[in-house]
C-alpha atoms as a PDB file:
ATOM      1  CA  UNK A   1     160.848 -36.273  87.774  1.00  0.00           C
ATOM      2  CA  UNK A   2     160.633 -33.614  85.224  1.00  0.00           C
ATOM      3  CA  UNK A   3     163.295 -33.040  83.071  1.00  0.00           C
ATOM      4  CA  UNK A   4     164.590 -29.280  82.399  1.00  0.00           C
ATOM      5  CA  UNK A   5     165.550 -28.892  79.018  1.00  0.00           C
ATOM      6  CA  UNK A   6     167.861 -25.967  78.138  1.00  0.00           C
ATOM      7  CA  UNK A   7     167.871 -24.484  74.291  1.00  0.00           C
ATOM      8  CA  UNK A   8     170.891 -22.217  73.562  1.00  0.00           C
ATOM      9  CA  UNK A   9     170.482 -18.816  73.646  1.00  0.00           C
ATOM     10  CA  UNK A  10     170.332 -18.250  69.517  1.00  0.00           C
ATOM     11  CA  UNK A  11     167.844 -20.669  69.235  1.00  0.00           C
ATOM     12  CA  UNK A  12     165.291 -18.469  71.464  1.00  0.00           C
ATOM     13  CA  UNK A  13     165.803 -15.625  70.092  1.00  0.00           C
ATOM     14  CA  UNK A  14     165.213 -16.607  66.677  1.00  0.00           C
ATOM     15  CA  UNK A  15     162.185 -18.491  67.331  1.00  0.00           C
ATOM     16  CA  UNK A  16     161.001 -15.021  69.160  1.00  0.00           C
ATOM     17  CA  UNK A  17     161.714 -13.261  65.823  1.00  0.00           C
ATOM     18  CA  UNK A  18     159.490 -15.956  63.806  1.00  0.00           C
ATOM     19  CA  UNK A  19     156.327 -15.562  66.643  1.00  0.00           C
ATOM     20  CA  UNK A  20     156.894 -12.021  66.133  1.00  0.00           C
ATOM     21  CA  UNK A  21     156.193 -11.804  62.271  1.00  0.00           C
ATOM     22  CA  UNK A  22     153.077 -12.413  60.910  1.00  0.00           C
ATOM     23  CA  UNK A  23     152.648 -15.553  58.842  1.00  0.00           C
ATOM     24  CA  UNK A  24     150.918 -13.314  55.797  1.00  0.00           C
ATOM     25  CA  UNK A  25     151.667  -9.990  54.065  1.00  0.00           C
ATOM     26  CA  UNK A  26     148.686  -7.657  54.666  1.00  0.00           C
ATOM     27  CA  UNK A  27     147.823  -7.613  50.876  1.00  0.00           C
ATOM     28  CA  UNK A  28     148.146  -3.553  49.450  1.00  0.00           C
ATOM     29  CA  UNK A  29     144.860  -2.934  46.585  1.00  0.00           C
ATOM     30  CA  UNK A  30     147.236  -2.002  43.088  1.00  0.00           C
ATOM     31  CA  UNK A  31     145.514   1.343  42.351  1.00  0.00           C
ATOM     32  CA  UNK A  32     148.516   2.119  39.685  1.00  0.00           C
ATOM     33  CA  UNK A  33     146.202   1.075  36.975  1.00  0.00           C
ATOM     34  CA  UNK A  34     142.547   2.597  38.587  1.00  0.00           C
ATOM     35  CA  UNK A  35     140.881   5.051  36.467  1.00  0.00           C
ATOM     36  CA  UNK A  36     140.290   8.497  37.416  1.00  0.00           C
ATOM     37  CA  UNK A  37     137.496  10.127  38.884  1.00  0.00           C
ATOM     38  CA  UNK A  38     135.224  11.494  36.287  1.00  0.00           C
ATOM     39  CA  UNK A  39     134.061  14.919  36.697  1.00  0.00           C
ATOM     40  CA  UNK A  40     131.855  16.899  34.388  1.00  0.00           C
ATOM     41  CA  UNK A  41     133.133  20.164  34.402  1.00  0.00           C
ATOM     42  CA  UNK A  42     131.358  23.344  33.314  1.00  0.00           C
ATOM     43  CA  UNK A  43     133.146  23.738  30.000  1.00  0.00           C
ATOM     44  CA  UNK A  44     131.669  19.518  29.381  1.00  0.00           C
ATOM     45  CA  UNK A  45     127.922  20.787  30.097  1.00  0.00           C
ATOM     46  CA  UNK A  46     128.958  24.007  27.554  1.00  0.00           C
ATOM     47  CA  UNK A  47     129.995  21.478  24.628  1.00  0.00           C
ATOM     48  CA  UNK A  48     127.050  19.451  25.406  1.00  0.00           C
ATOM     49  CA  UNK A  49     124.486  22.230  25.130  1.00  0.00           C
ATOM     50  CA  UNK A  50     126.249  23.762  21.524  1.00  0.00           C
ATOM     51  CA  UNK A  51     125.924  19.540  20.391  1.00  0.00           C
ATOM     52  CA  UNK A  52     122.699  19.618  21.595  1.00  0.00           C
ATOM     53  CA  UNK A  53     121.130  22.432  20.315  1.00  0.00           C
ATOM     54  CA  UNK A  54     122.866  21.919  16.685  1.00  0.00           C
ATOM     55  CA  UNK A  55     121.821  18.171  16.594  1.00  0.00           C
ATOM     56  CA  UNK A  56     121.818  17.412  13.466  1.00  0.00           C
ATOM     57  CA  UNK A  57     124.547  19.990  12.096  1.00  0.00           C
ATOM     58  CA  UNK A  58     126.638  19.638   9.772  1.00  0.00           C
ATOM     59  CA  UNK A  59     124.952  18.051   6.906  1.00  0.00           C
ATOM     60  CA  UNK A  60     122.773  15.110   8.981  1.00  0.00           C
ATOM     61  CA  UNK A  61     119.462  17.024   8.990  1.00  0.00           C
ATOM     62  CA  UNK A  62     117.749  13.603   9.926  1.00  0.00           C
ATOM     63  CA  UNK A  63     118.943  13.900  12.821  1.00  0.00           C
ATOM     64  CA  UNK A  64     116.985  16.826  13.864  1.00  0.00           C
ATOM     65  CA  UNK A  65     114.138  15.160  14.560  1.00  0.00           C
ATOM     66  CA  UNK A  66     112.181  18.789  15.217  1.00  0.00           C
ATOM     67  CA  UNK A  67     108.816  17.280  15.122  1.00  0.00           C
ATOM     68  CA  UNK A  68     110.314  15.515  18.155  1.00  0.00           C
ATOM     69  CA  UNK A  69     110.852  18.126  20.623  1.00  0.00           C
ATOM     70  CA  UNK A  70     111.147  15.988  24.093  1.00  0.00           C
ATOM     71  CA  UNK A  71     114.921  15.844  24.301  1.00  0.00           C
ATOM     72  CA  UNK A  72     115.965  12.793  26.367  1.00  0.00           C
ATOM     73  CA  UNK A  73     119.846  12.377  27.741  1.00  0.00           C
ATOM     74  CA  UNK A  74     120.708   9.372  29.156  1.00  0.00           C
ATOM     75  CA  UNK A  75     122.457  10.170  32.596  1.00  0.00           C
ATOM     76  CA  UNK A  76     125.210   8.416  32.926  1.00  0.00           C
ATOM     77  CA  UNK A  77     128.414   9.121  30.108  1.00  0.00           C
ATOM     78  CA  UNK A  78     129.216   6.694  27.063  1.00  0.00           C
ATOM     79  CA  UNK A  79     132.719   5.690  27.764  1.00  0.00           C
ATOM     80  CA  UNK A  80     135.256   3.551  26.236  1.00  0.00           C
ATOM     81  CA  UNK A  81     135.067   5.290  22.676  1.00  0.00           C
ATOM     82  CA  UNK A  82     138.172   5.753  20.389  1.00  0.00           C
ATOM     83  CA  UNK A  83     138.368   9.331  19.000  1.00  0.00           C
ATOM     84  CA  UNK A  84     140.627   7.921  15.930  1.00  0.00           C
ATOM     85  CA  UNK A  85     138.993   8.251  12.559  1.00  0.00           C
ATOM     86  CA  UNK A  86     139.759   8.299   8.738  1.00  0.00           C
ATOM     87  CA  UNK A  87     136.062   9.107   7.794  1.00  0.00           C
ATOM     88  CA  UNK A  88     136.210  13.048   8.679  1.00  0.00           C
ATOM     89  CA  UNK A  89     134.743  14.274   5.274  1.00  0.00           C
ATOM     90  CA  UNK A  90     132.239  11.547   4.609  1.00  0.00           C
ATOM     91  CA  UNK A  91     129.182  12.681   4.102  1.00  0.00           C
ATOM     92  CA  UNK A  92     129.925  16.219   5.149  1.00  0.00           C
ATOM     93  CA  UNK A  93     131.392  19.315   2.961  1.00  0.00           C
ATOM     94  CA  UNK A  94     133.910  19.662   5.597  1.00  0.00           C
ATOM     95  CA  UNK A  95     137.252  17.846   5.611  1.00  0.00           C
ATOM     96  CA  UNK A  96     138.097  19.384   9.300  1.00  0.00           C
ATOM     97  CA  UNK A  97     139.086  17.180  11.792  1.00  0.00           C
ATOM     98  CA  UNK A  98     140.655  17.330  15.369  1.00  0.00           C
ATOM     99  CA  UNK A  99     144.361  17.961  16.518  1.00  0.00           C
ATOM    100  CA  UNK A 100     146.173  14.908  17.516  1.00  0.00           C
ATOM    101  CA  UNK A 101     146.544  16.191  21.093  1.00  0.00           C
ATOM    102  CA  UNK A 102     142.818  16.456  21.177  1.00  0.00           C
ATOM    103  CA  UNK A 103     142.326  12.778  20.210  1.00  0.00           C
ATOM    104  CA  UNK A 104     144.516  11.747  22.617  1.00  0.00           C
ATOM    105  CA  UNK A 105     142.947  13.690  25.210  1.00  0.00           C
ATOM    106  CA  UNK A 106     139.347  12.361  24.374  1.00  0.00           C
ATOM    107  CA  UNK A 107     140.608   8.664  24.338  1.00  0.00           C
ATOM    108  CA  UNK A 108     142.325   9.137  27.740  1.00  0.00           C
ATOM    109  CA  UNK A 109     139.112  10.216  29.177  1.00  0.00           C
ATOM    110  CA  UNK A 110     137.202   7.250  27.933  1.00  0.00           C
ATOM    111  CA  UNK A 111     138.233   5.602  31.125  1.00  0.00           C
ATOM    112  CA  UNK A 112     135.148   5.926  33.260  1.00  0.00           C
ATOM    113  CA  UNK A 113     131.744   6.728  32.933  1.00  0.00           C
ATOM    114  CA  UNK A 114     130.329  10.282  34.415  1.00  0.00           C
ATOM    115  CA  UNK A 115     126.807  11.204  35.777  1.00  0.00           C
ATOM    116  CA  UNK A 116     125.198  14.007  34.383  1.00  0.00           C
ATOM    117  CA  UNK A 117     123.373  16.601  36.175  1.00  0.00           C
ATOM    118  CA  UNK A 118     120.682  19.446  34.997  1.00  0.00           C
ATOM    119  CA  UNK A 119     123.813  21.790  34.014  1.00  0.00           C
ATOM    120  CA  UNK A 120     122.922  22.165  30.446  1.00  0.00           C
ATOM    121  CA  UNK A 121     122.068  25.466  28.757  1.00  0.00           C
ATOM    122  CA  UNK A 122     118.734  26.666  29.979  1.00  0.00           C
ATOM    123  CA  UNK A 123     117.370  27.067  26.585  1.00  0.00           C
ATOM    124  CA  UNK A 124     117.581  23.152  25.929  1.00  0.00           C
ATOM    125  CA  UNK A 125     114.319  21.610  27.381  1.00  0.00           C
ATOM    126  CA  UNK A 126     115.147  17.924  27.957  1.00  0.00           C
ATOM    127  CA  UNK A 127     115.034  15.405  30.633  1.00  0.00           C
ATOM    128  CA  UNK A 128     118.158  13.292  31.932  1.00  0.00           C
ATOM    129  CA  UNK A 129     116.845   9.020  31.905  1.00  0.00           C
ATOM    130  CA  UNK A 130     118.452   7.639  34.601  1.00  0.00           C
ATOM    131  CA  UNK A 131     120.256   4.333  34.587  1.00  0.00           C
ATOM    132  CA  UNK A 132     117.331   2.411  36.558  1.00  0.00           C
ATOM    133  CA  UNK A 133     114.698   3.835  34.677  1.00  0.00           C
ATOM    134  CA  UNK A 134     116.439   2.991  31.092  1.00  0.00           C
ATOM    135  CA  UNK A 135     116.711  -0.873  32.580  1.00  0.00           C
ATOM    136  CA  UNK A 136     113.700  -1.054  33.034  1.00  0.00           C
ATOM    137  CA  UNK A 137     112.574  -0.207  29.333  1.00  0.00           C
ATOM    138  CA  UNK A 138     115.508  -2.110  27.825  1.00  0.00           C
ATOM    139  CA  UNK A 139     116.543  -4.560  30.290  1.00  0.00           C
ATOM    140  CA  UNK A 140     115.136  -7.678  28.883  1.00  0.00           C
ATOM    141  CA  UNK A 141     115.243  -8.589  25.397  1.00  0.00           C
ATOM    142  CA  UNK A 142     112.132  -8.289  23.358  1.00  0.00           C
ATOM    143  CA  UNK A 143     110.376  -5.646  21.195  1.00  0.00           C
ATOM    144  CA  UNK A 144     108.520  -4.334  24.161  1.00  0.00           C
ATOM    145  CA  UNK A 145     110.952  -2.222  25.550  1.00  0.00           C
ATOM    146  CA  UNK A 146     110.521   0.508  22.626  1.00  0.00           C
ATOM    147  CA  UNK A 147     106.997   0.611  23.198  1.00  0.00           C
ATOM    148  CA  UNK A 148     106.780   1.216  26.546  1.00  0.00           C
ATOM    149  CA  UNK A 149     109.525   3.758  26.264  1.00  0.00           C
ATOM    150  CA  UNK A 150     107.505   5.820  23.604  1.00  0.00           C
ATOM    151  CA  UNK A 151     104.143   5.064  25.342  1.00  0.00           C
ATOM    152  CA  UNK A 152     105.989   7.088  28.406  1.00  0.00           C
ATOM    153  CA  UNK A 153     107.774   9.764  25.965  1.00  0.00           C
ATOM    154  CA  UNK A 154     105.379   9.869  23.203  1.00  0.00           C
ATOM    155  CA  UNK A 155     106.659  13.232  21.495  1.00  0.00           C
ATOM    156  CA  UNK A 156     110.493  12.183  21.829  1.00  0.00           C
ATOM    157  CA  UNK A 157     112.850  10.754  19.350  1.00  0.00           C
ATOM    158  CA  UNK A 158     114.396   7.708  21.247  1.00  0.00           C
ATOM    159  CA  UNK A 159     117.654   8.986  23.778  1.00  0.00           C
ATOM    160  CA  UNK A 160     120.909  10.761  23.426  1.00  0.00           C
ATOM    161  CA  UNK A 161     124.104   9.861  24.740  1.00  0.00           C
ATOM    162  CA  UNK A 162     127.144  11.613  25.499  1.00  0.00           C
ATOM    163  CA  UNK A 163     130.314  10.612  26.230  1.00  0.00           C
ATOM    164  CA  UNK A 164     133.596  12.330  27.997  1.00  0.00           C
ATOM    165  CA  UNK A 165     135.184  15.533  25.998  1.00  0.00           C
ATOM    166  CA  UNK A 166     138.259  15.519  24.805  1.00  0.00           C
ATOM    167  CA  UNK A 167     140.154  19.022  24.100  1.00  0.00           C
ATOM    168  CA  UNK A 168     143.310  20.586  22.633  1.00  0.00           C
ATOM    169  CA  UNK A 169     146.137  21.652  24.385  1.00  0.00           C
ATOM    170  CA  UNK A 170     144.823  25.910  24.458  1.00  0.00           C
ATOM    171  CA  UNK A 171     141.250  24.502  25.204  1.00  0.00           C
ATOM    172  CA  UNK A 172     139.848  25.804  21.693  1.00  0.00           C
ATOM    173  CA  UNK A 173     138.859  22.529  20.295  1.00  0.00           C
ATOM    174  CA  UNK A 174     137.043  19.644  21.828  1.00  0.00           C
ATOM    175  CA  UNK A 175     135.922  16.203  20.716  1.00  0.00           C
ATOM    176  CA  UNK A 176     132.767  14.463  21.764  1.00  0.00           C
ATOM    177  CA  UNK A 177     130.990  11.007  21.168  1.00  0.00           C
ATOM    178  CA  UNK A 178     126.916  11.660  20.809  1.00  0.00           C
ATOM    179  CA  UNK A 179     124.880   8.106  20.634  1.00  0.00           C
ATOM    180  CA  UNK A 180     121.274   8.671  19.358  1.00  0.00           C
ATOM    181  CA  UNK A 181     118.918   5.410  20.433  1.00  0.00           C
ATOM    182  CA  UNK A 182     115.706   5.204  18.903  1.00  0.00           C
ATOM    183  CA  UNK A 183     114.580   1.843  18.229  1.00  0.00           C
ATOM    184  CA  UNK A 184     115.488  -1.519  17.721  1.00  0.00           C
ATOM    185  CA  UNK A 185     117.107  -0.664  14.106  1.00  0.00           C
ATOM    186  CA  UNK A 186     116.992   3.157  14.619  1.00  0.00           C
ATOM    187  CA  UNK A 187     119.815   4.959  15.764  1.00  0.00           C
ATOM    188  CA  UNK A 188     123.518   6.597  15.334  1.00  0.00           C
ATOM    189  CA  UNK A 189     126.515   6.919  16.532  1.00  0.00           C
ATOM    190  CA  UNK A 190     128.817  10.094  15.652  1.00  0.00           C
ATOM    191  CA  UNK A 191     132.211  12.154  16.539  1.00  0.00           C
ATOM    192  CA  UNK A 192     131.072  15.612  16.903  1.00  0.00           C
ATOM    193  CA  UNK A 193     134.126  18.891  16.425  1.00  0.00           C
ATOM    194  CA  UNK A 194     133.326  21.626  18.281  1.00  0.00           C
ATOM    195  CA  UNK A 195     135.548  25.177  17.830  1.00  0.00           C
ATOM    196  CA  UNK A 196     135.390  27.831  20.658  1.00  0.00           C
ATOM    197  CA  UNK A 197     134.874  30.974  18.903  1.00  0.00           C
ATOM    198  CA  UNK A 198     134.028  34.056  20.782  1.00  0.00           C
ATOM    199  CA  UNK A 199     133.957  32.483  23.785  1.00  0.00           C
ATOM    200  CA  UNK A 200     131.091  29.968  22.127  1.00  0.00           C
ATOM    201  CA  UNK A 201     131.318  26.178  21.552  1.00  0.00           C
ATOM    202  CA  UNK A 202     130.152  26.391  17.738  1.00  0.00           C
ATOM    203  CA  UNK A 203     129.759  22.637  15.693  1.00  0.00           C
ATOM    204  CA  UNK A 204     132.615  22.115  13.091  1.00  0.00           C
ATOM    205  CA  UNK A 205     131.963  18.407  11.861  1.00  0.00           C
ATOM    206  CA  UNK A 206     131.387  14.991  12.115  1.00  0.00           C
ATOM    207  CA  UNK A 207     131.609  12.123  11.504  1.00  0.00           C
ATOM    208  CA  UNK A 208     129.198   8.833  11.467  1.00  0.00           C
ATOM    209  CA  UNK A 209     130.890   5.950  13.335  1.00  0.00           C
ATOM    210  CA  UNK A 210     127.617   3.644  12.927  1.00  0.00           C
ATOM    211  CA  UNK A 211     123.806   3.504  11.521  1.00  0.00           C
ATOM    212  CA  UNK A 212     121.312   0.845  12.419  1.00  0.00           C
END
């Protein structure tokens, strides 16, 4: 004979309470610390254009390269750059250099990278190299990839890129990285201050972060 076995009422009830509540936490993704979504705004594509087109300005006439005139932009933006520098003046007749609250707002837009779209100014001729298309030139290691990038662009000068702007406070200044790429021990890296005057990005100065 079966035995009925009675369990006080507390008892039940609390073992209802523990059926009831699931065994994990549903785990929550921490977005506190996720970077914003970059967007390239019109005024970006303006500063690009006015870097662009005055490659090479102030006093770095190298890097022209006018008997060069494919202009190749990488597509996607060259992030995580620090707009802090002591070099403003060197080699350049300009000591200028940007407003703290533009540095600050360059550095806190190094957090992502941006794609690039044909916005710039319609007098640049140029051609954006898209991320797939620059791993397969440069991808593996080995002096090949050069060559079969300038066998493909024979009348360029390597490929620029460009990284978030930064800008002042009244939107009258801005700060941008350009990266030029054009061989294995070819290339720069500069800080590029542009003024907005008349309603025109105009180059200010620069400054070389790095030469190979």
């Amino acid at each position: 004979m079966s035995r009925l076995i009675r369990f006080p009422l507390g008892w039940l009830l609390a073992a209802a309470s523990v059926a009831a509540t699931p065994s994990n936490k549903v785990q929550t993704k921490d977005t506190s610390s996720a970077p914003e979504a970059c967007v390239v705004t019109a005024e970006d594509y303006a500063v690009y254009s006015a870097v662009l087109i005055d490659r090479g300005k102030p006093e770095d006439p190298e890097e022209r390269w006018d008997e060069k005139p494919d202009l190749i932009v990488f597509e996607a933006t060259d992030s995580q750059k620090d707009g802090t520098s002591n070099m403003w003046g060197f080699r350049s007749n300009s000591r200028q250099r940007p407003a703290d609250d533009t540095v600050k707002n360059f550095n806190s837009r190094q957090k992502s990278s941006c794609d690039l779209k044909p916005q710039l100014d319609a007098a640049i001729s140029y051609r954006l190299l898209s991320s797939e298309e620059k791993d397969k030139f440069f991808k593996k290691k080995g002096p090949g990839g050069w060559g079969n990038f300038y066998k493909k662009y024979p009348k360029s000068s390597g490929y620029w890129s460009l990284s978030p702007v930064g800008y002042n406070a009244q939107g009258t200044e801005a700060l941008v990285y350009v990266g030029h790429h054009c061989g294995g021990l070819c290339g720069t890296g500069h800080l590029v201050l542009l003024a907005k005057e008349n309603e025109r990005w105009v180059v200010k100065n620069r400054v070389m972060l790095w030469i190979s």
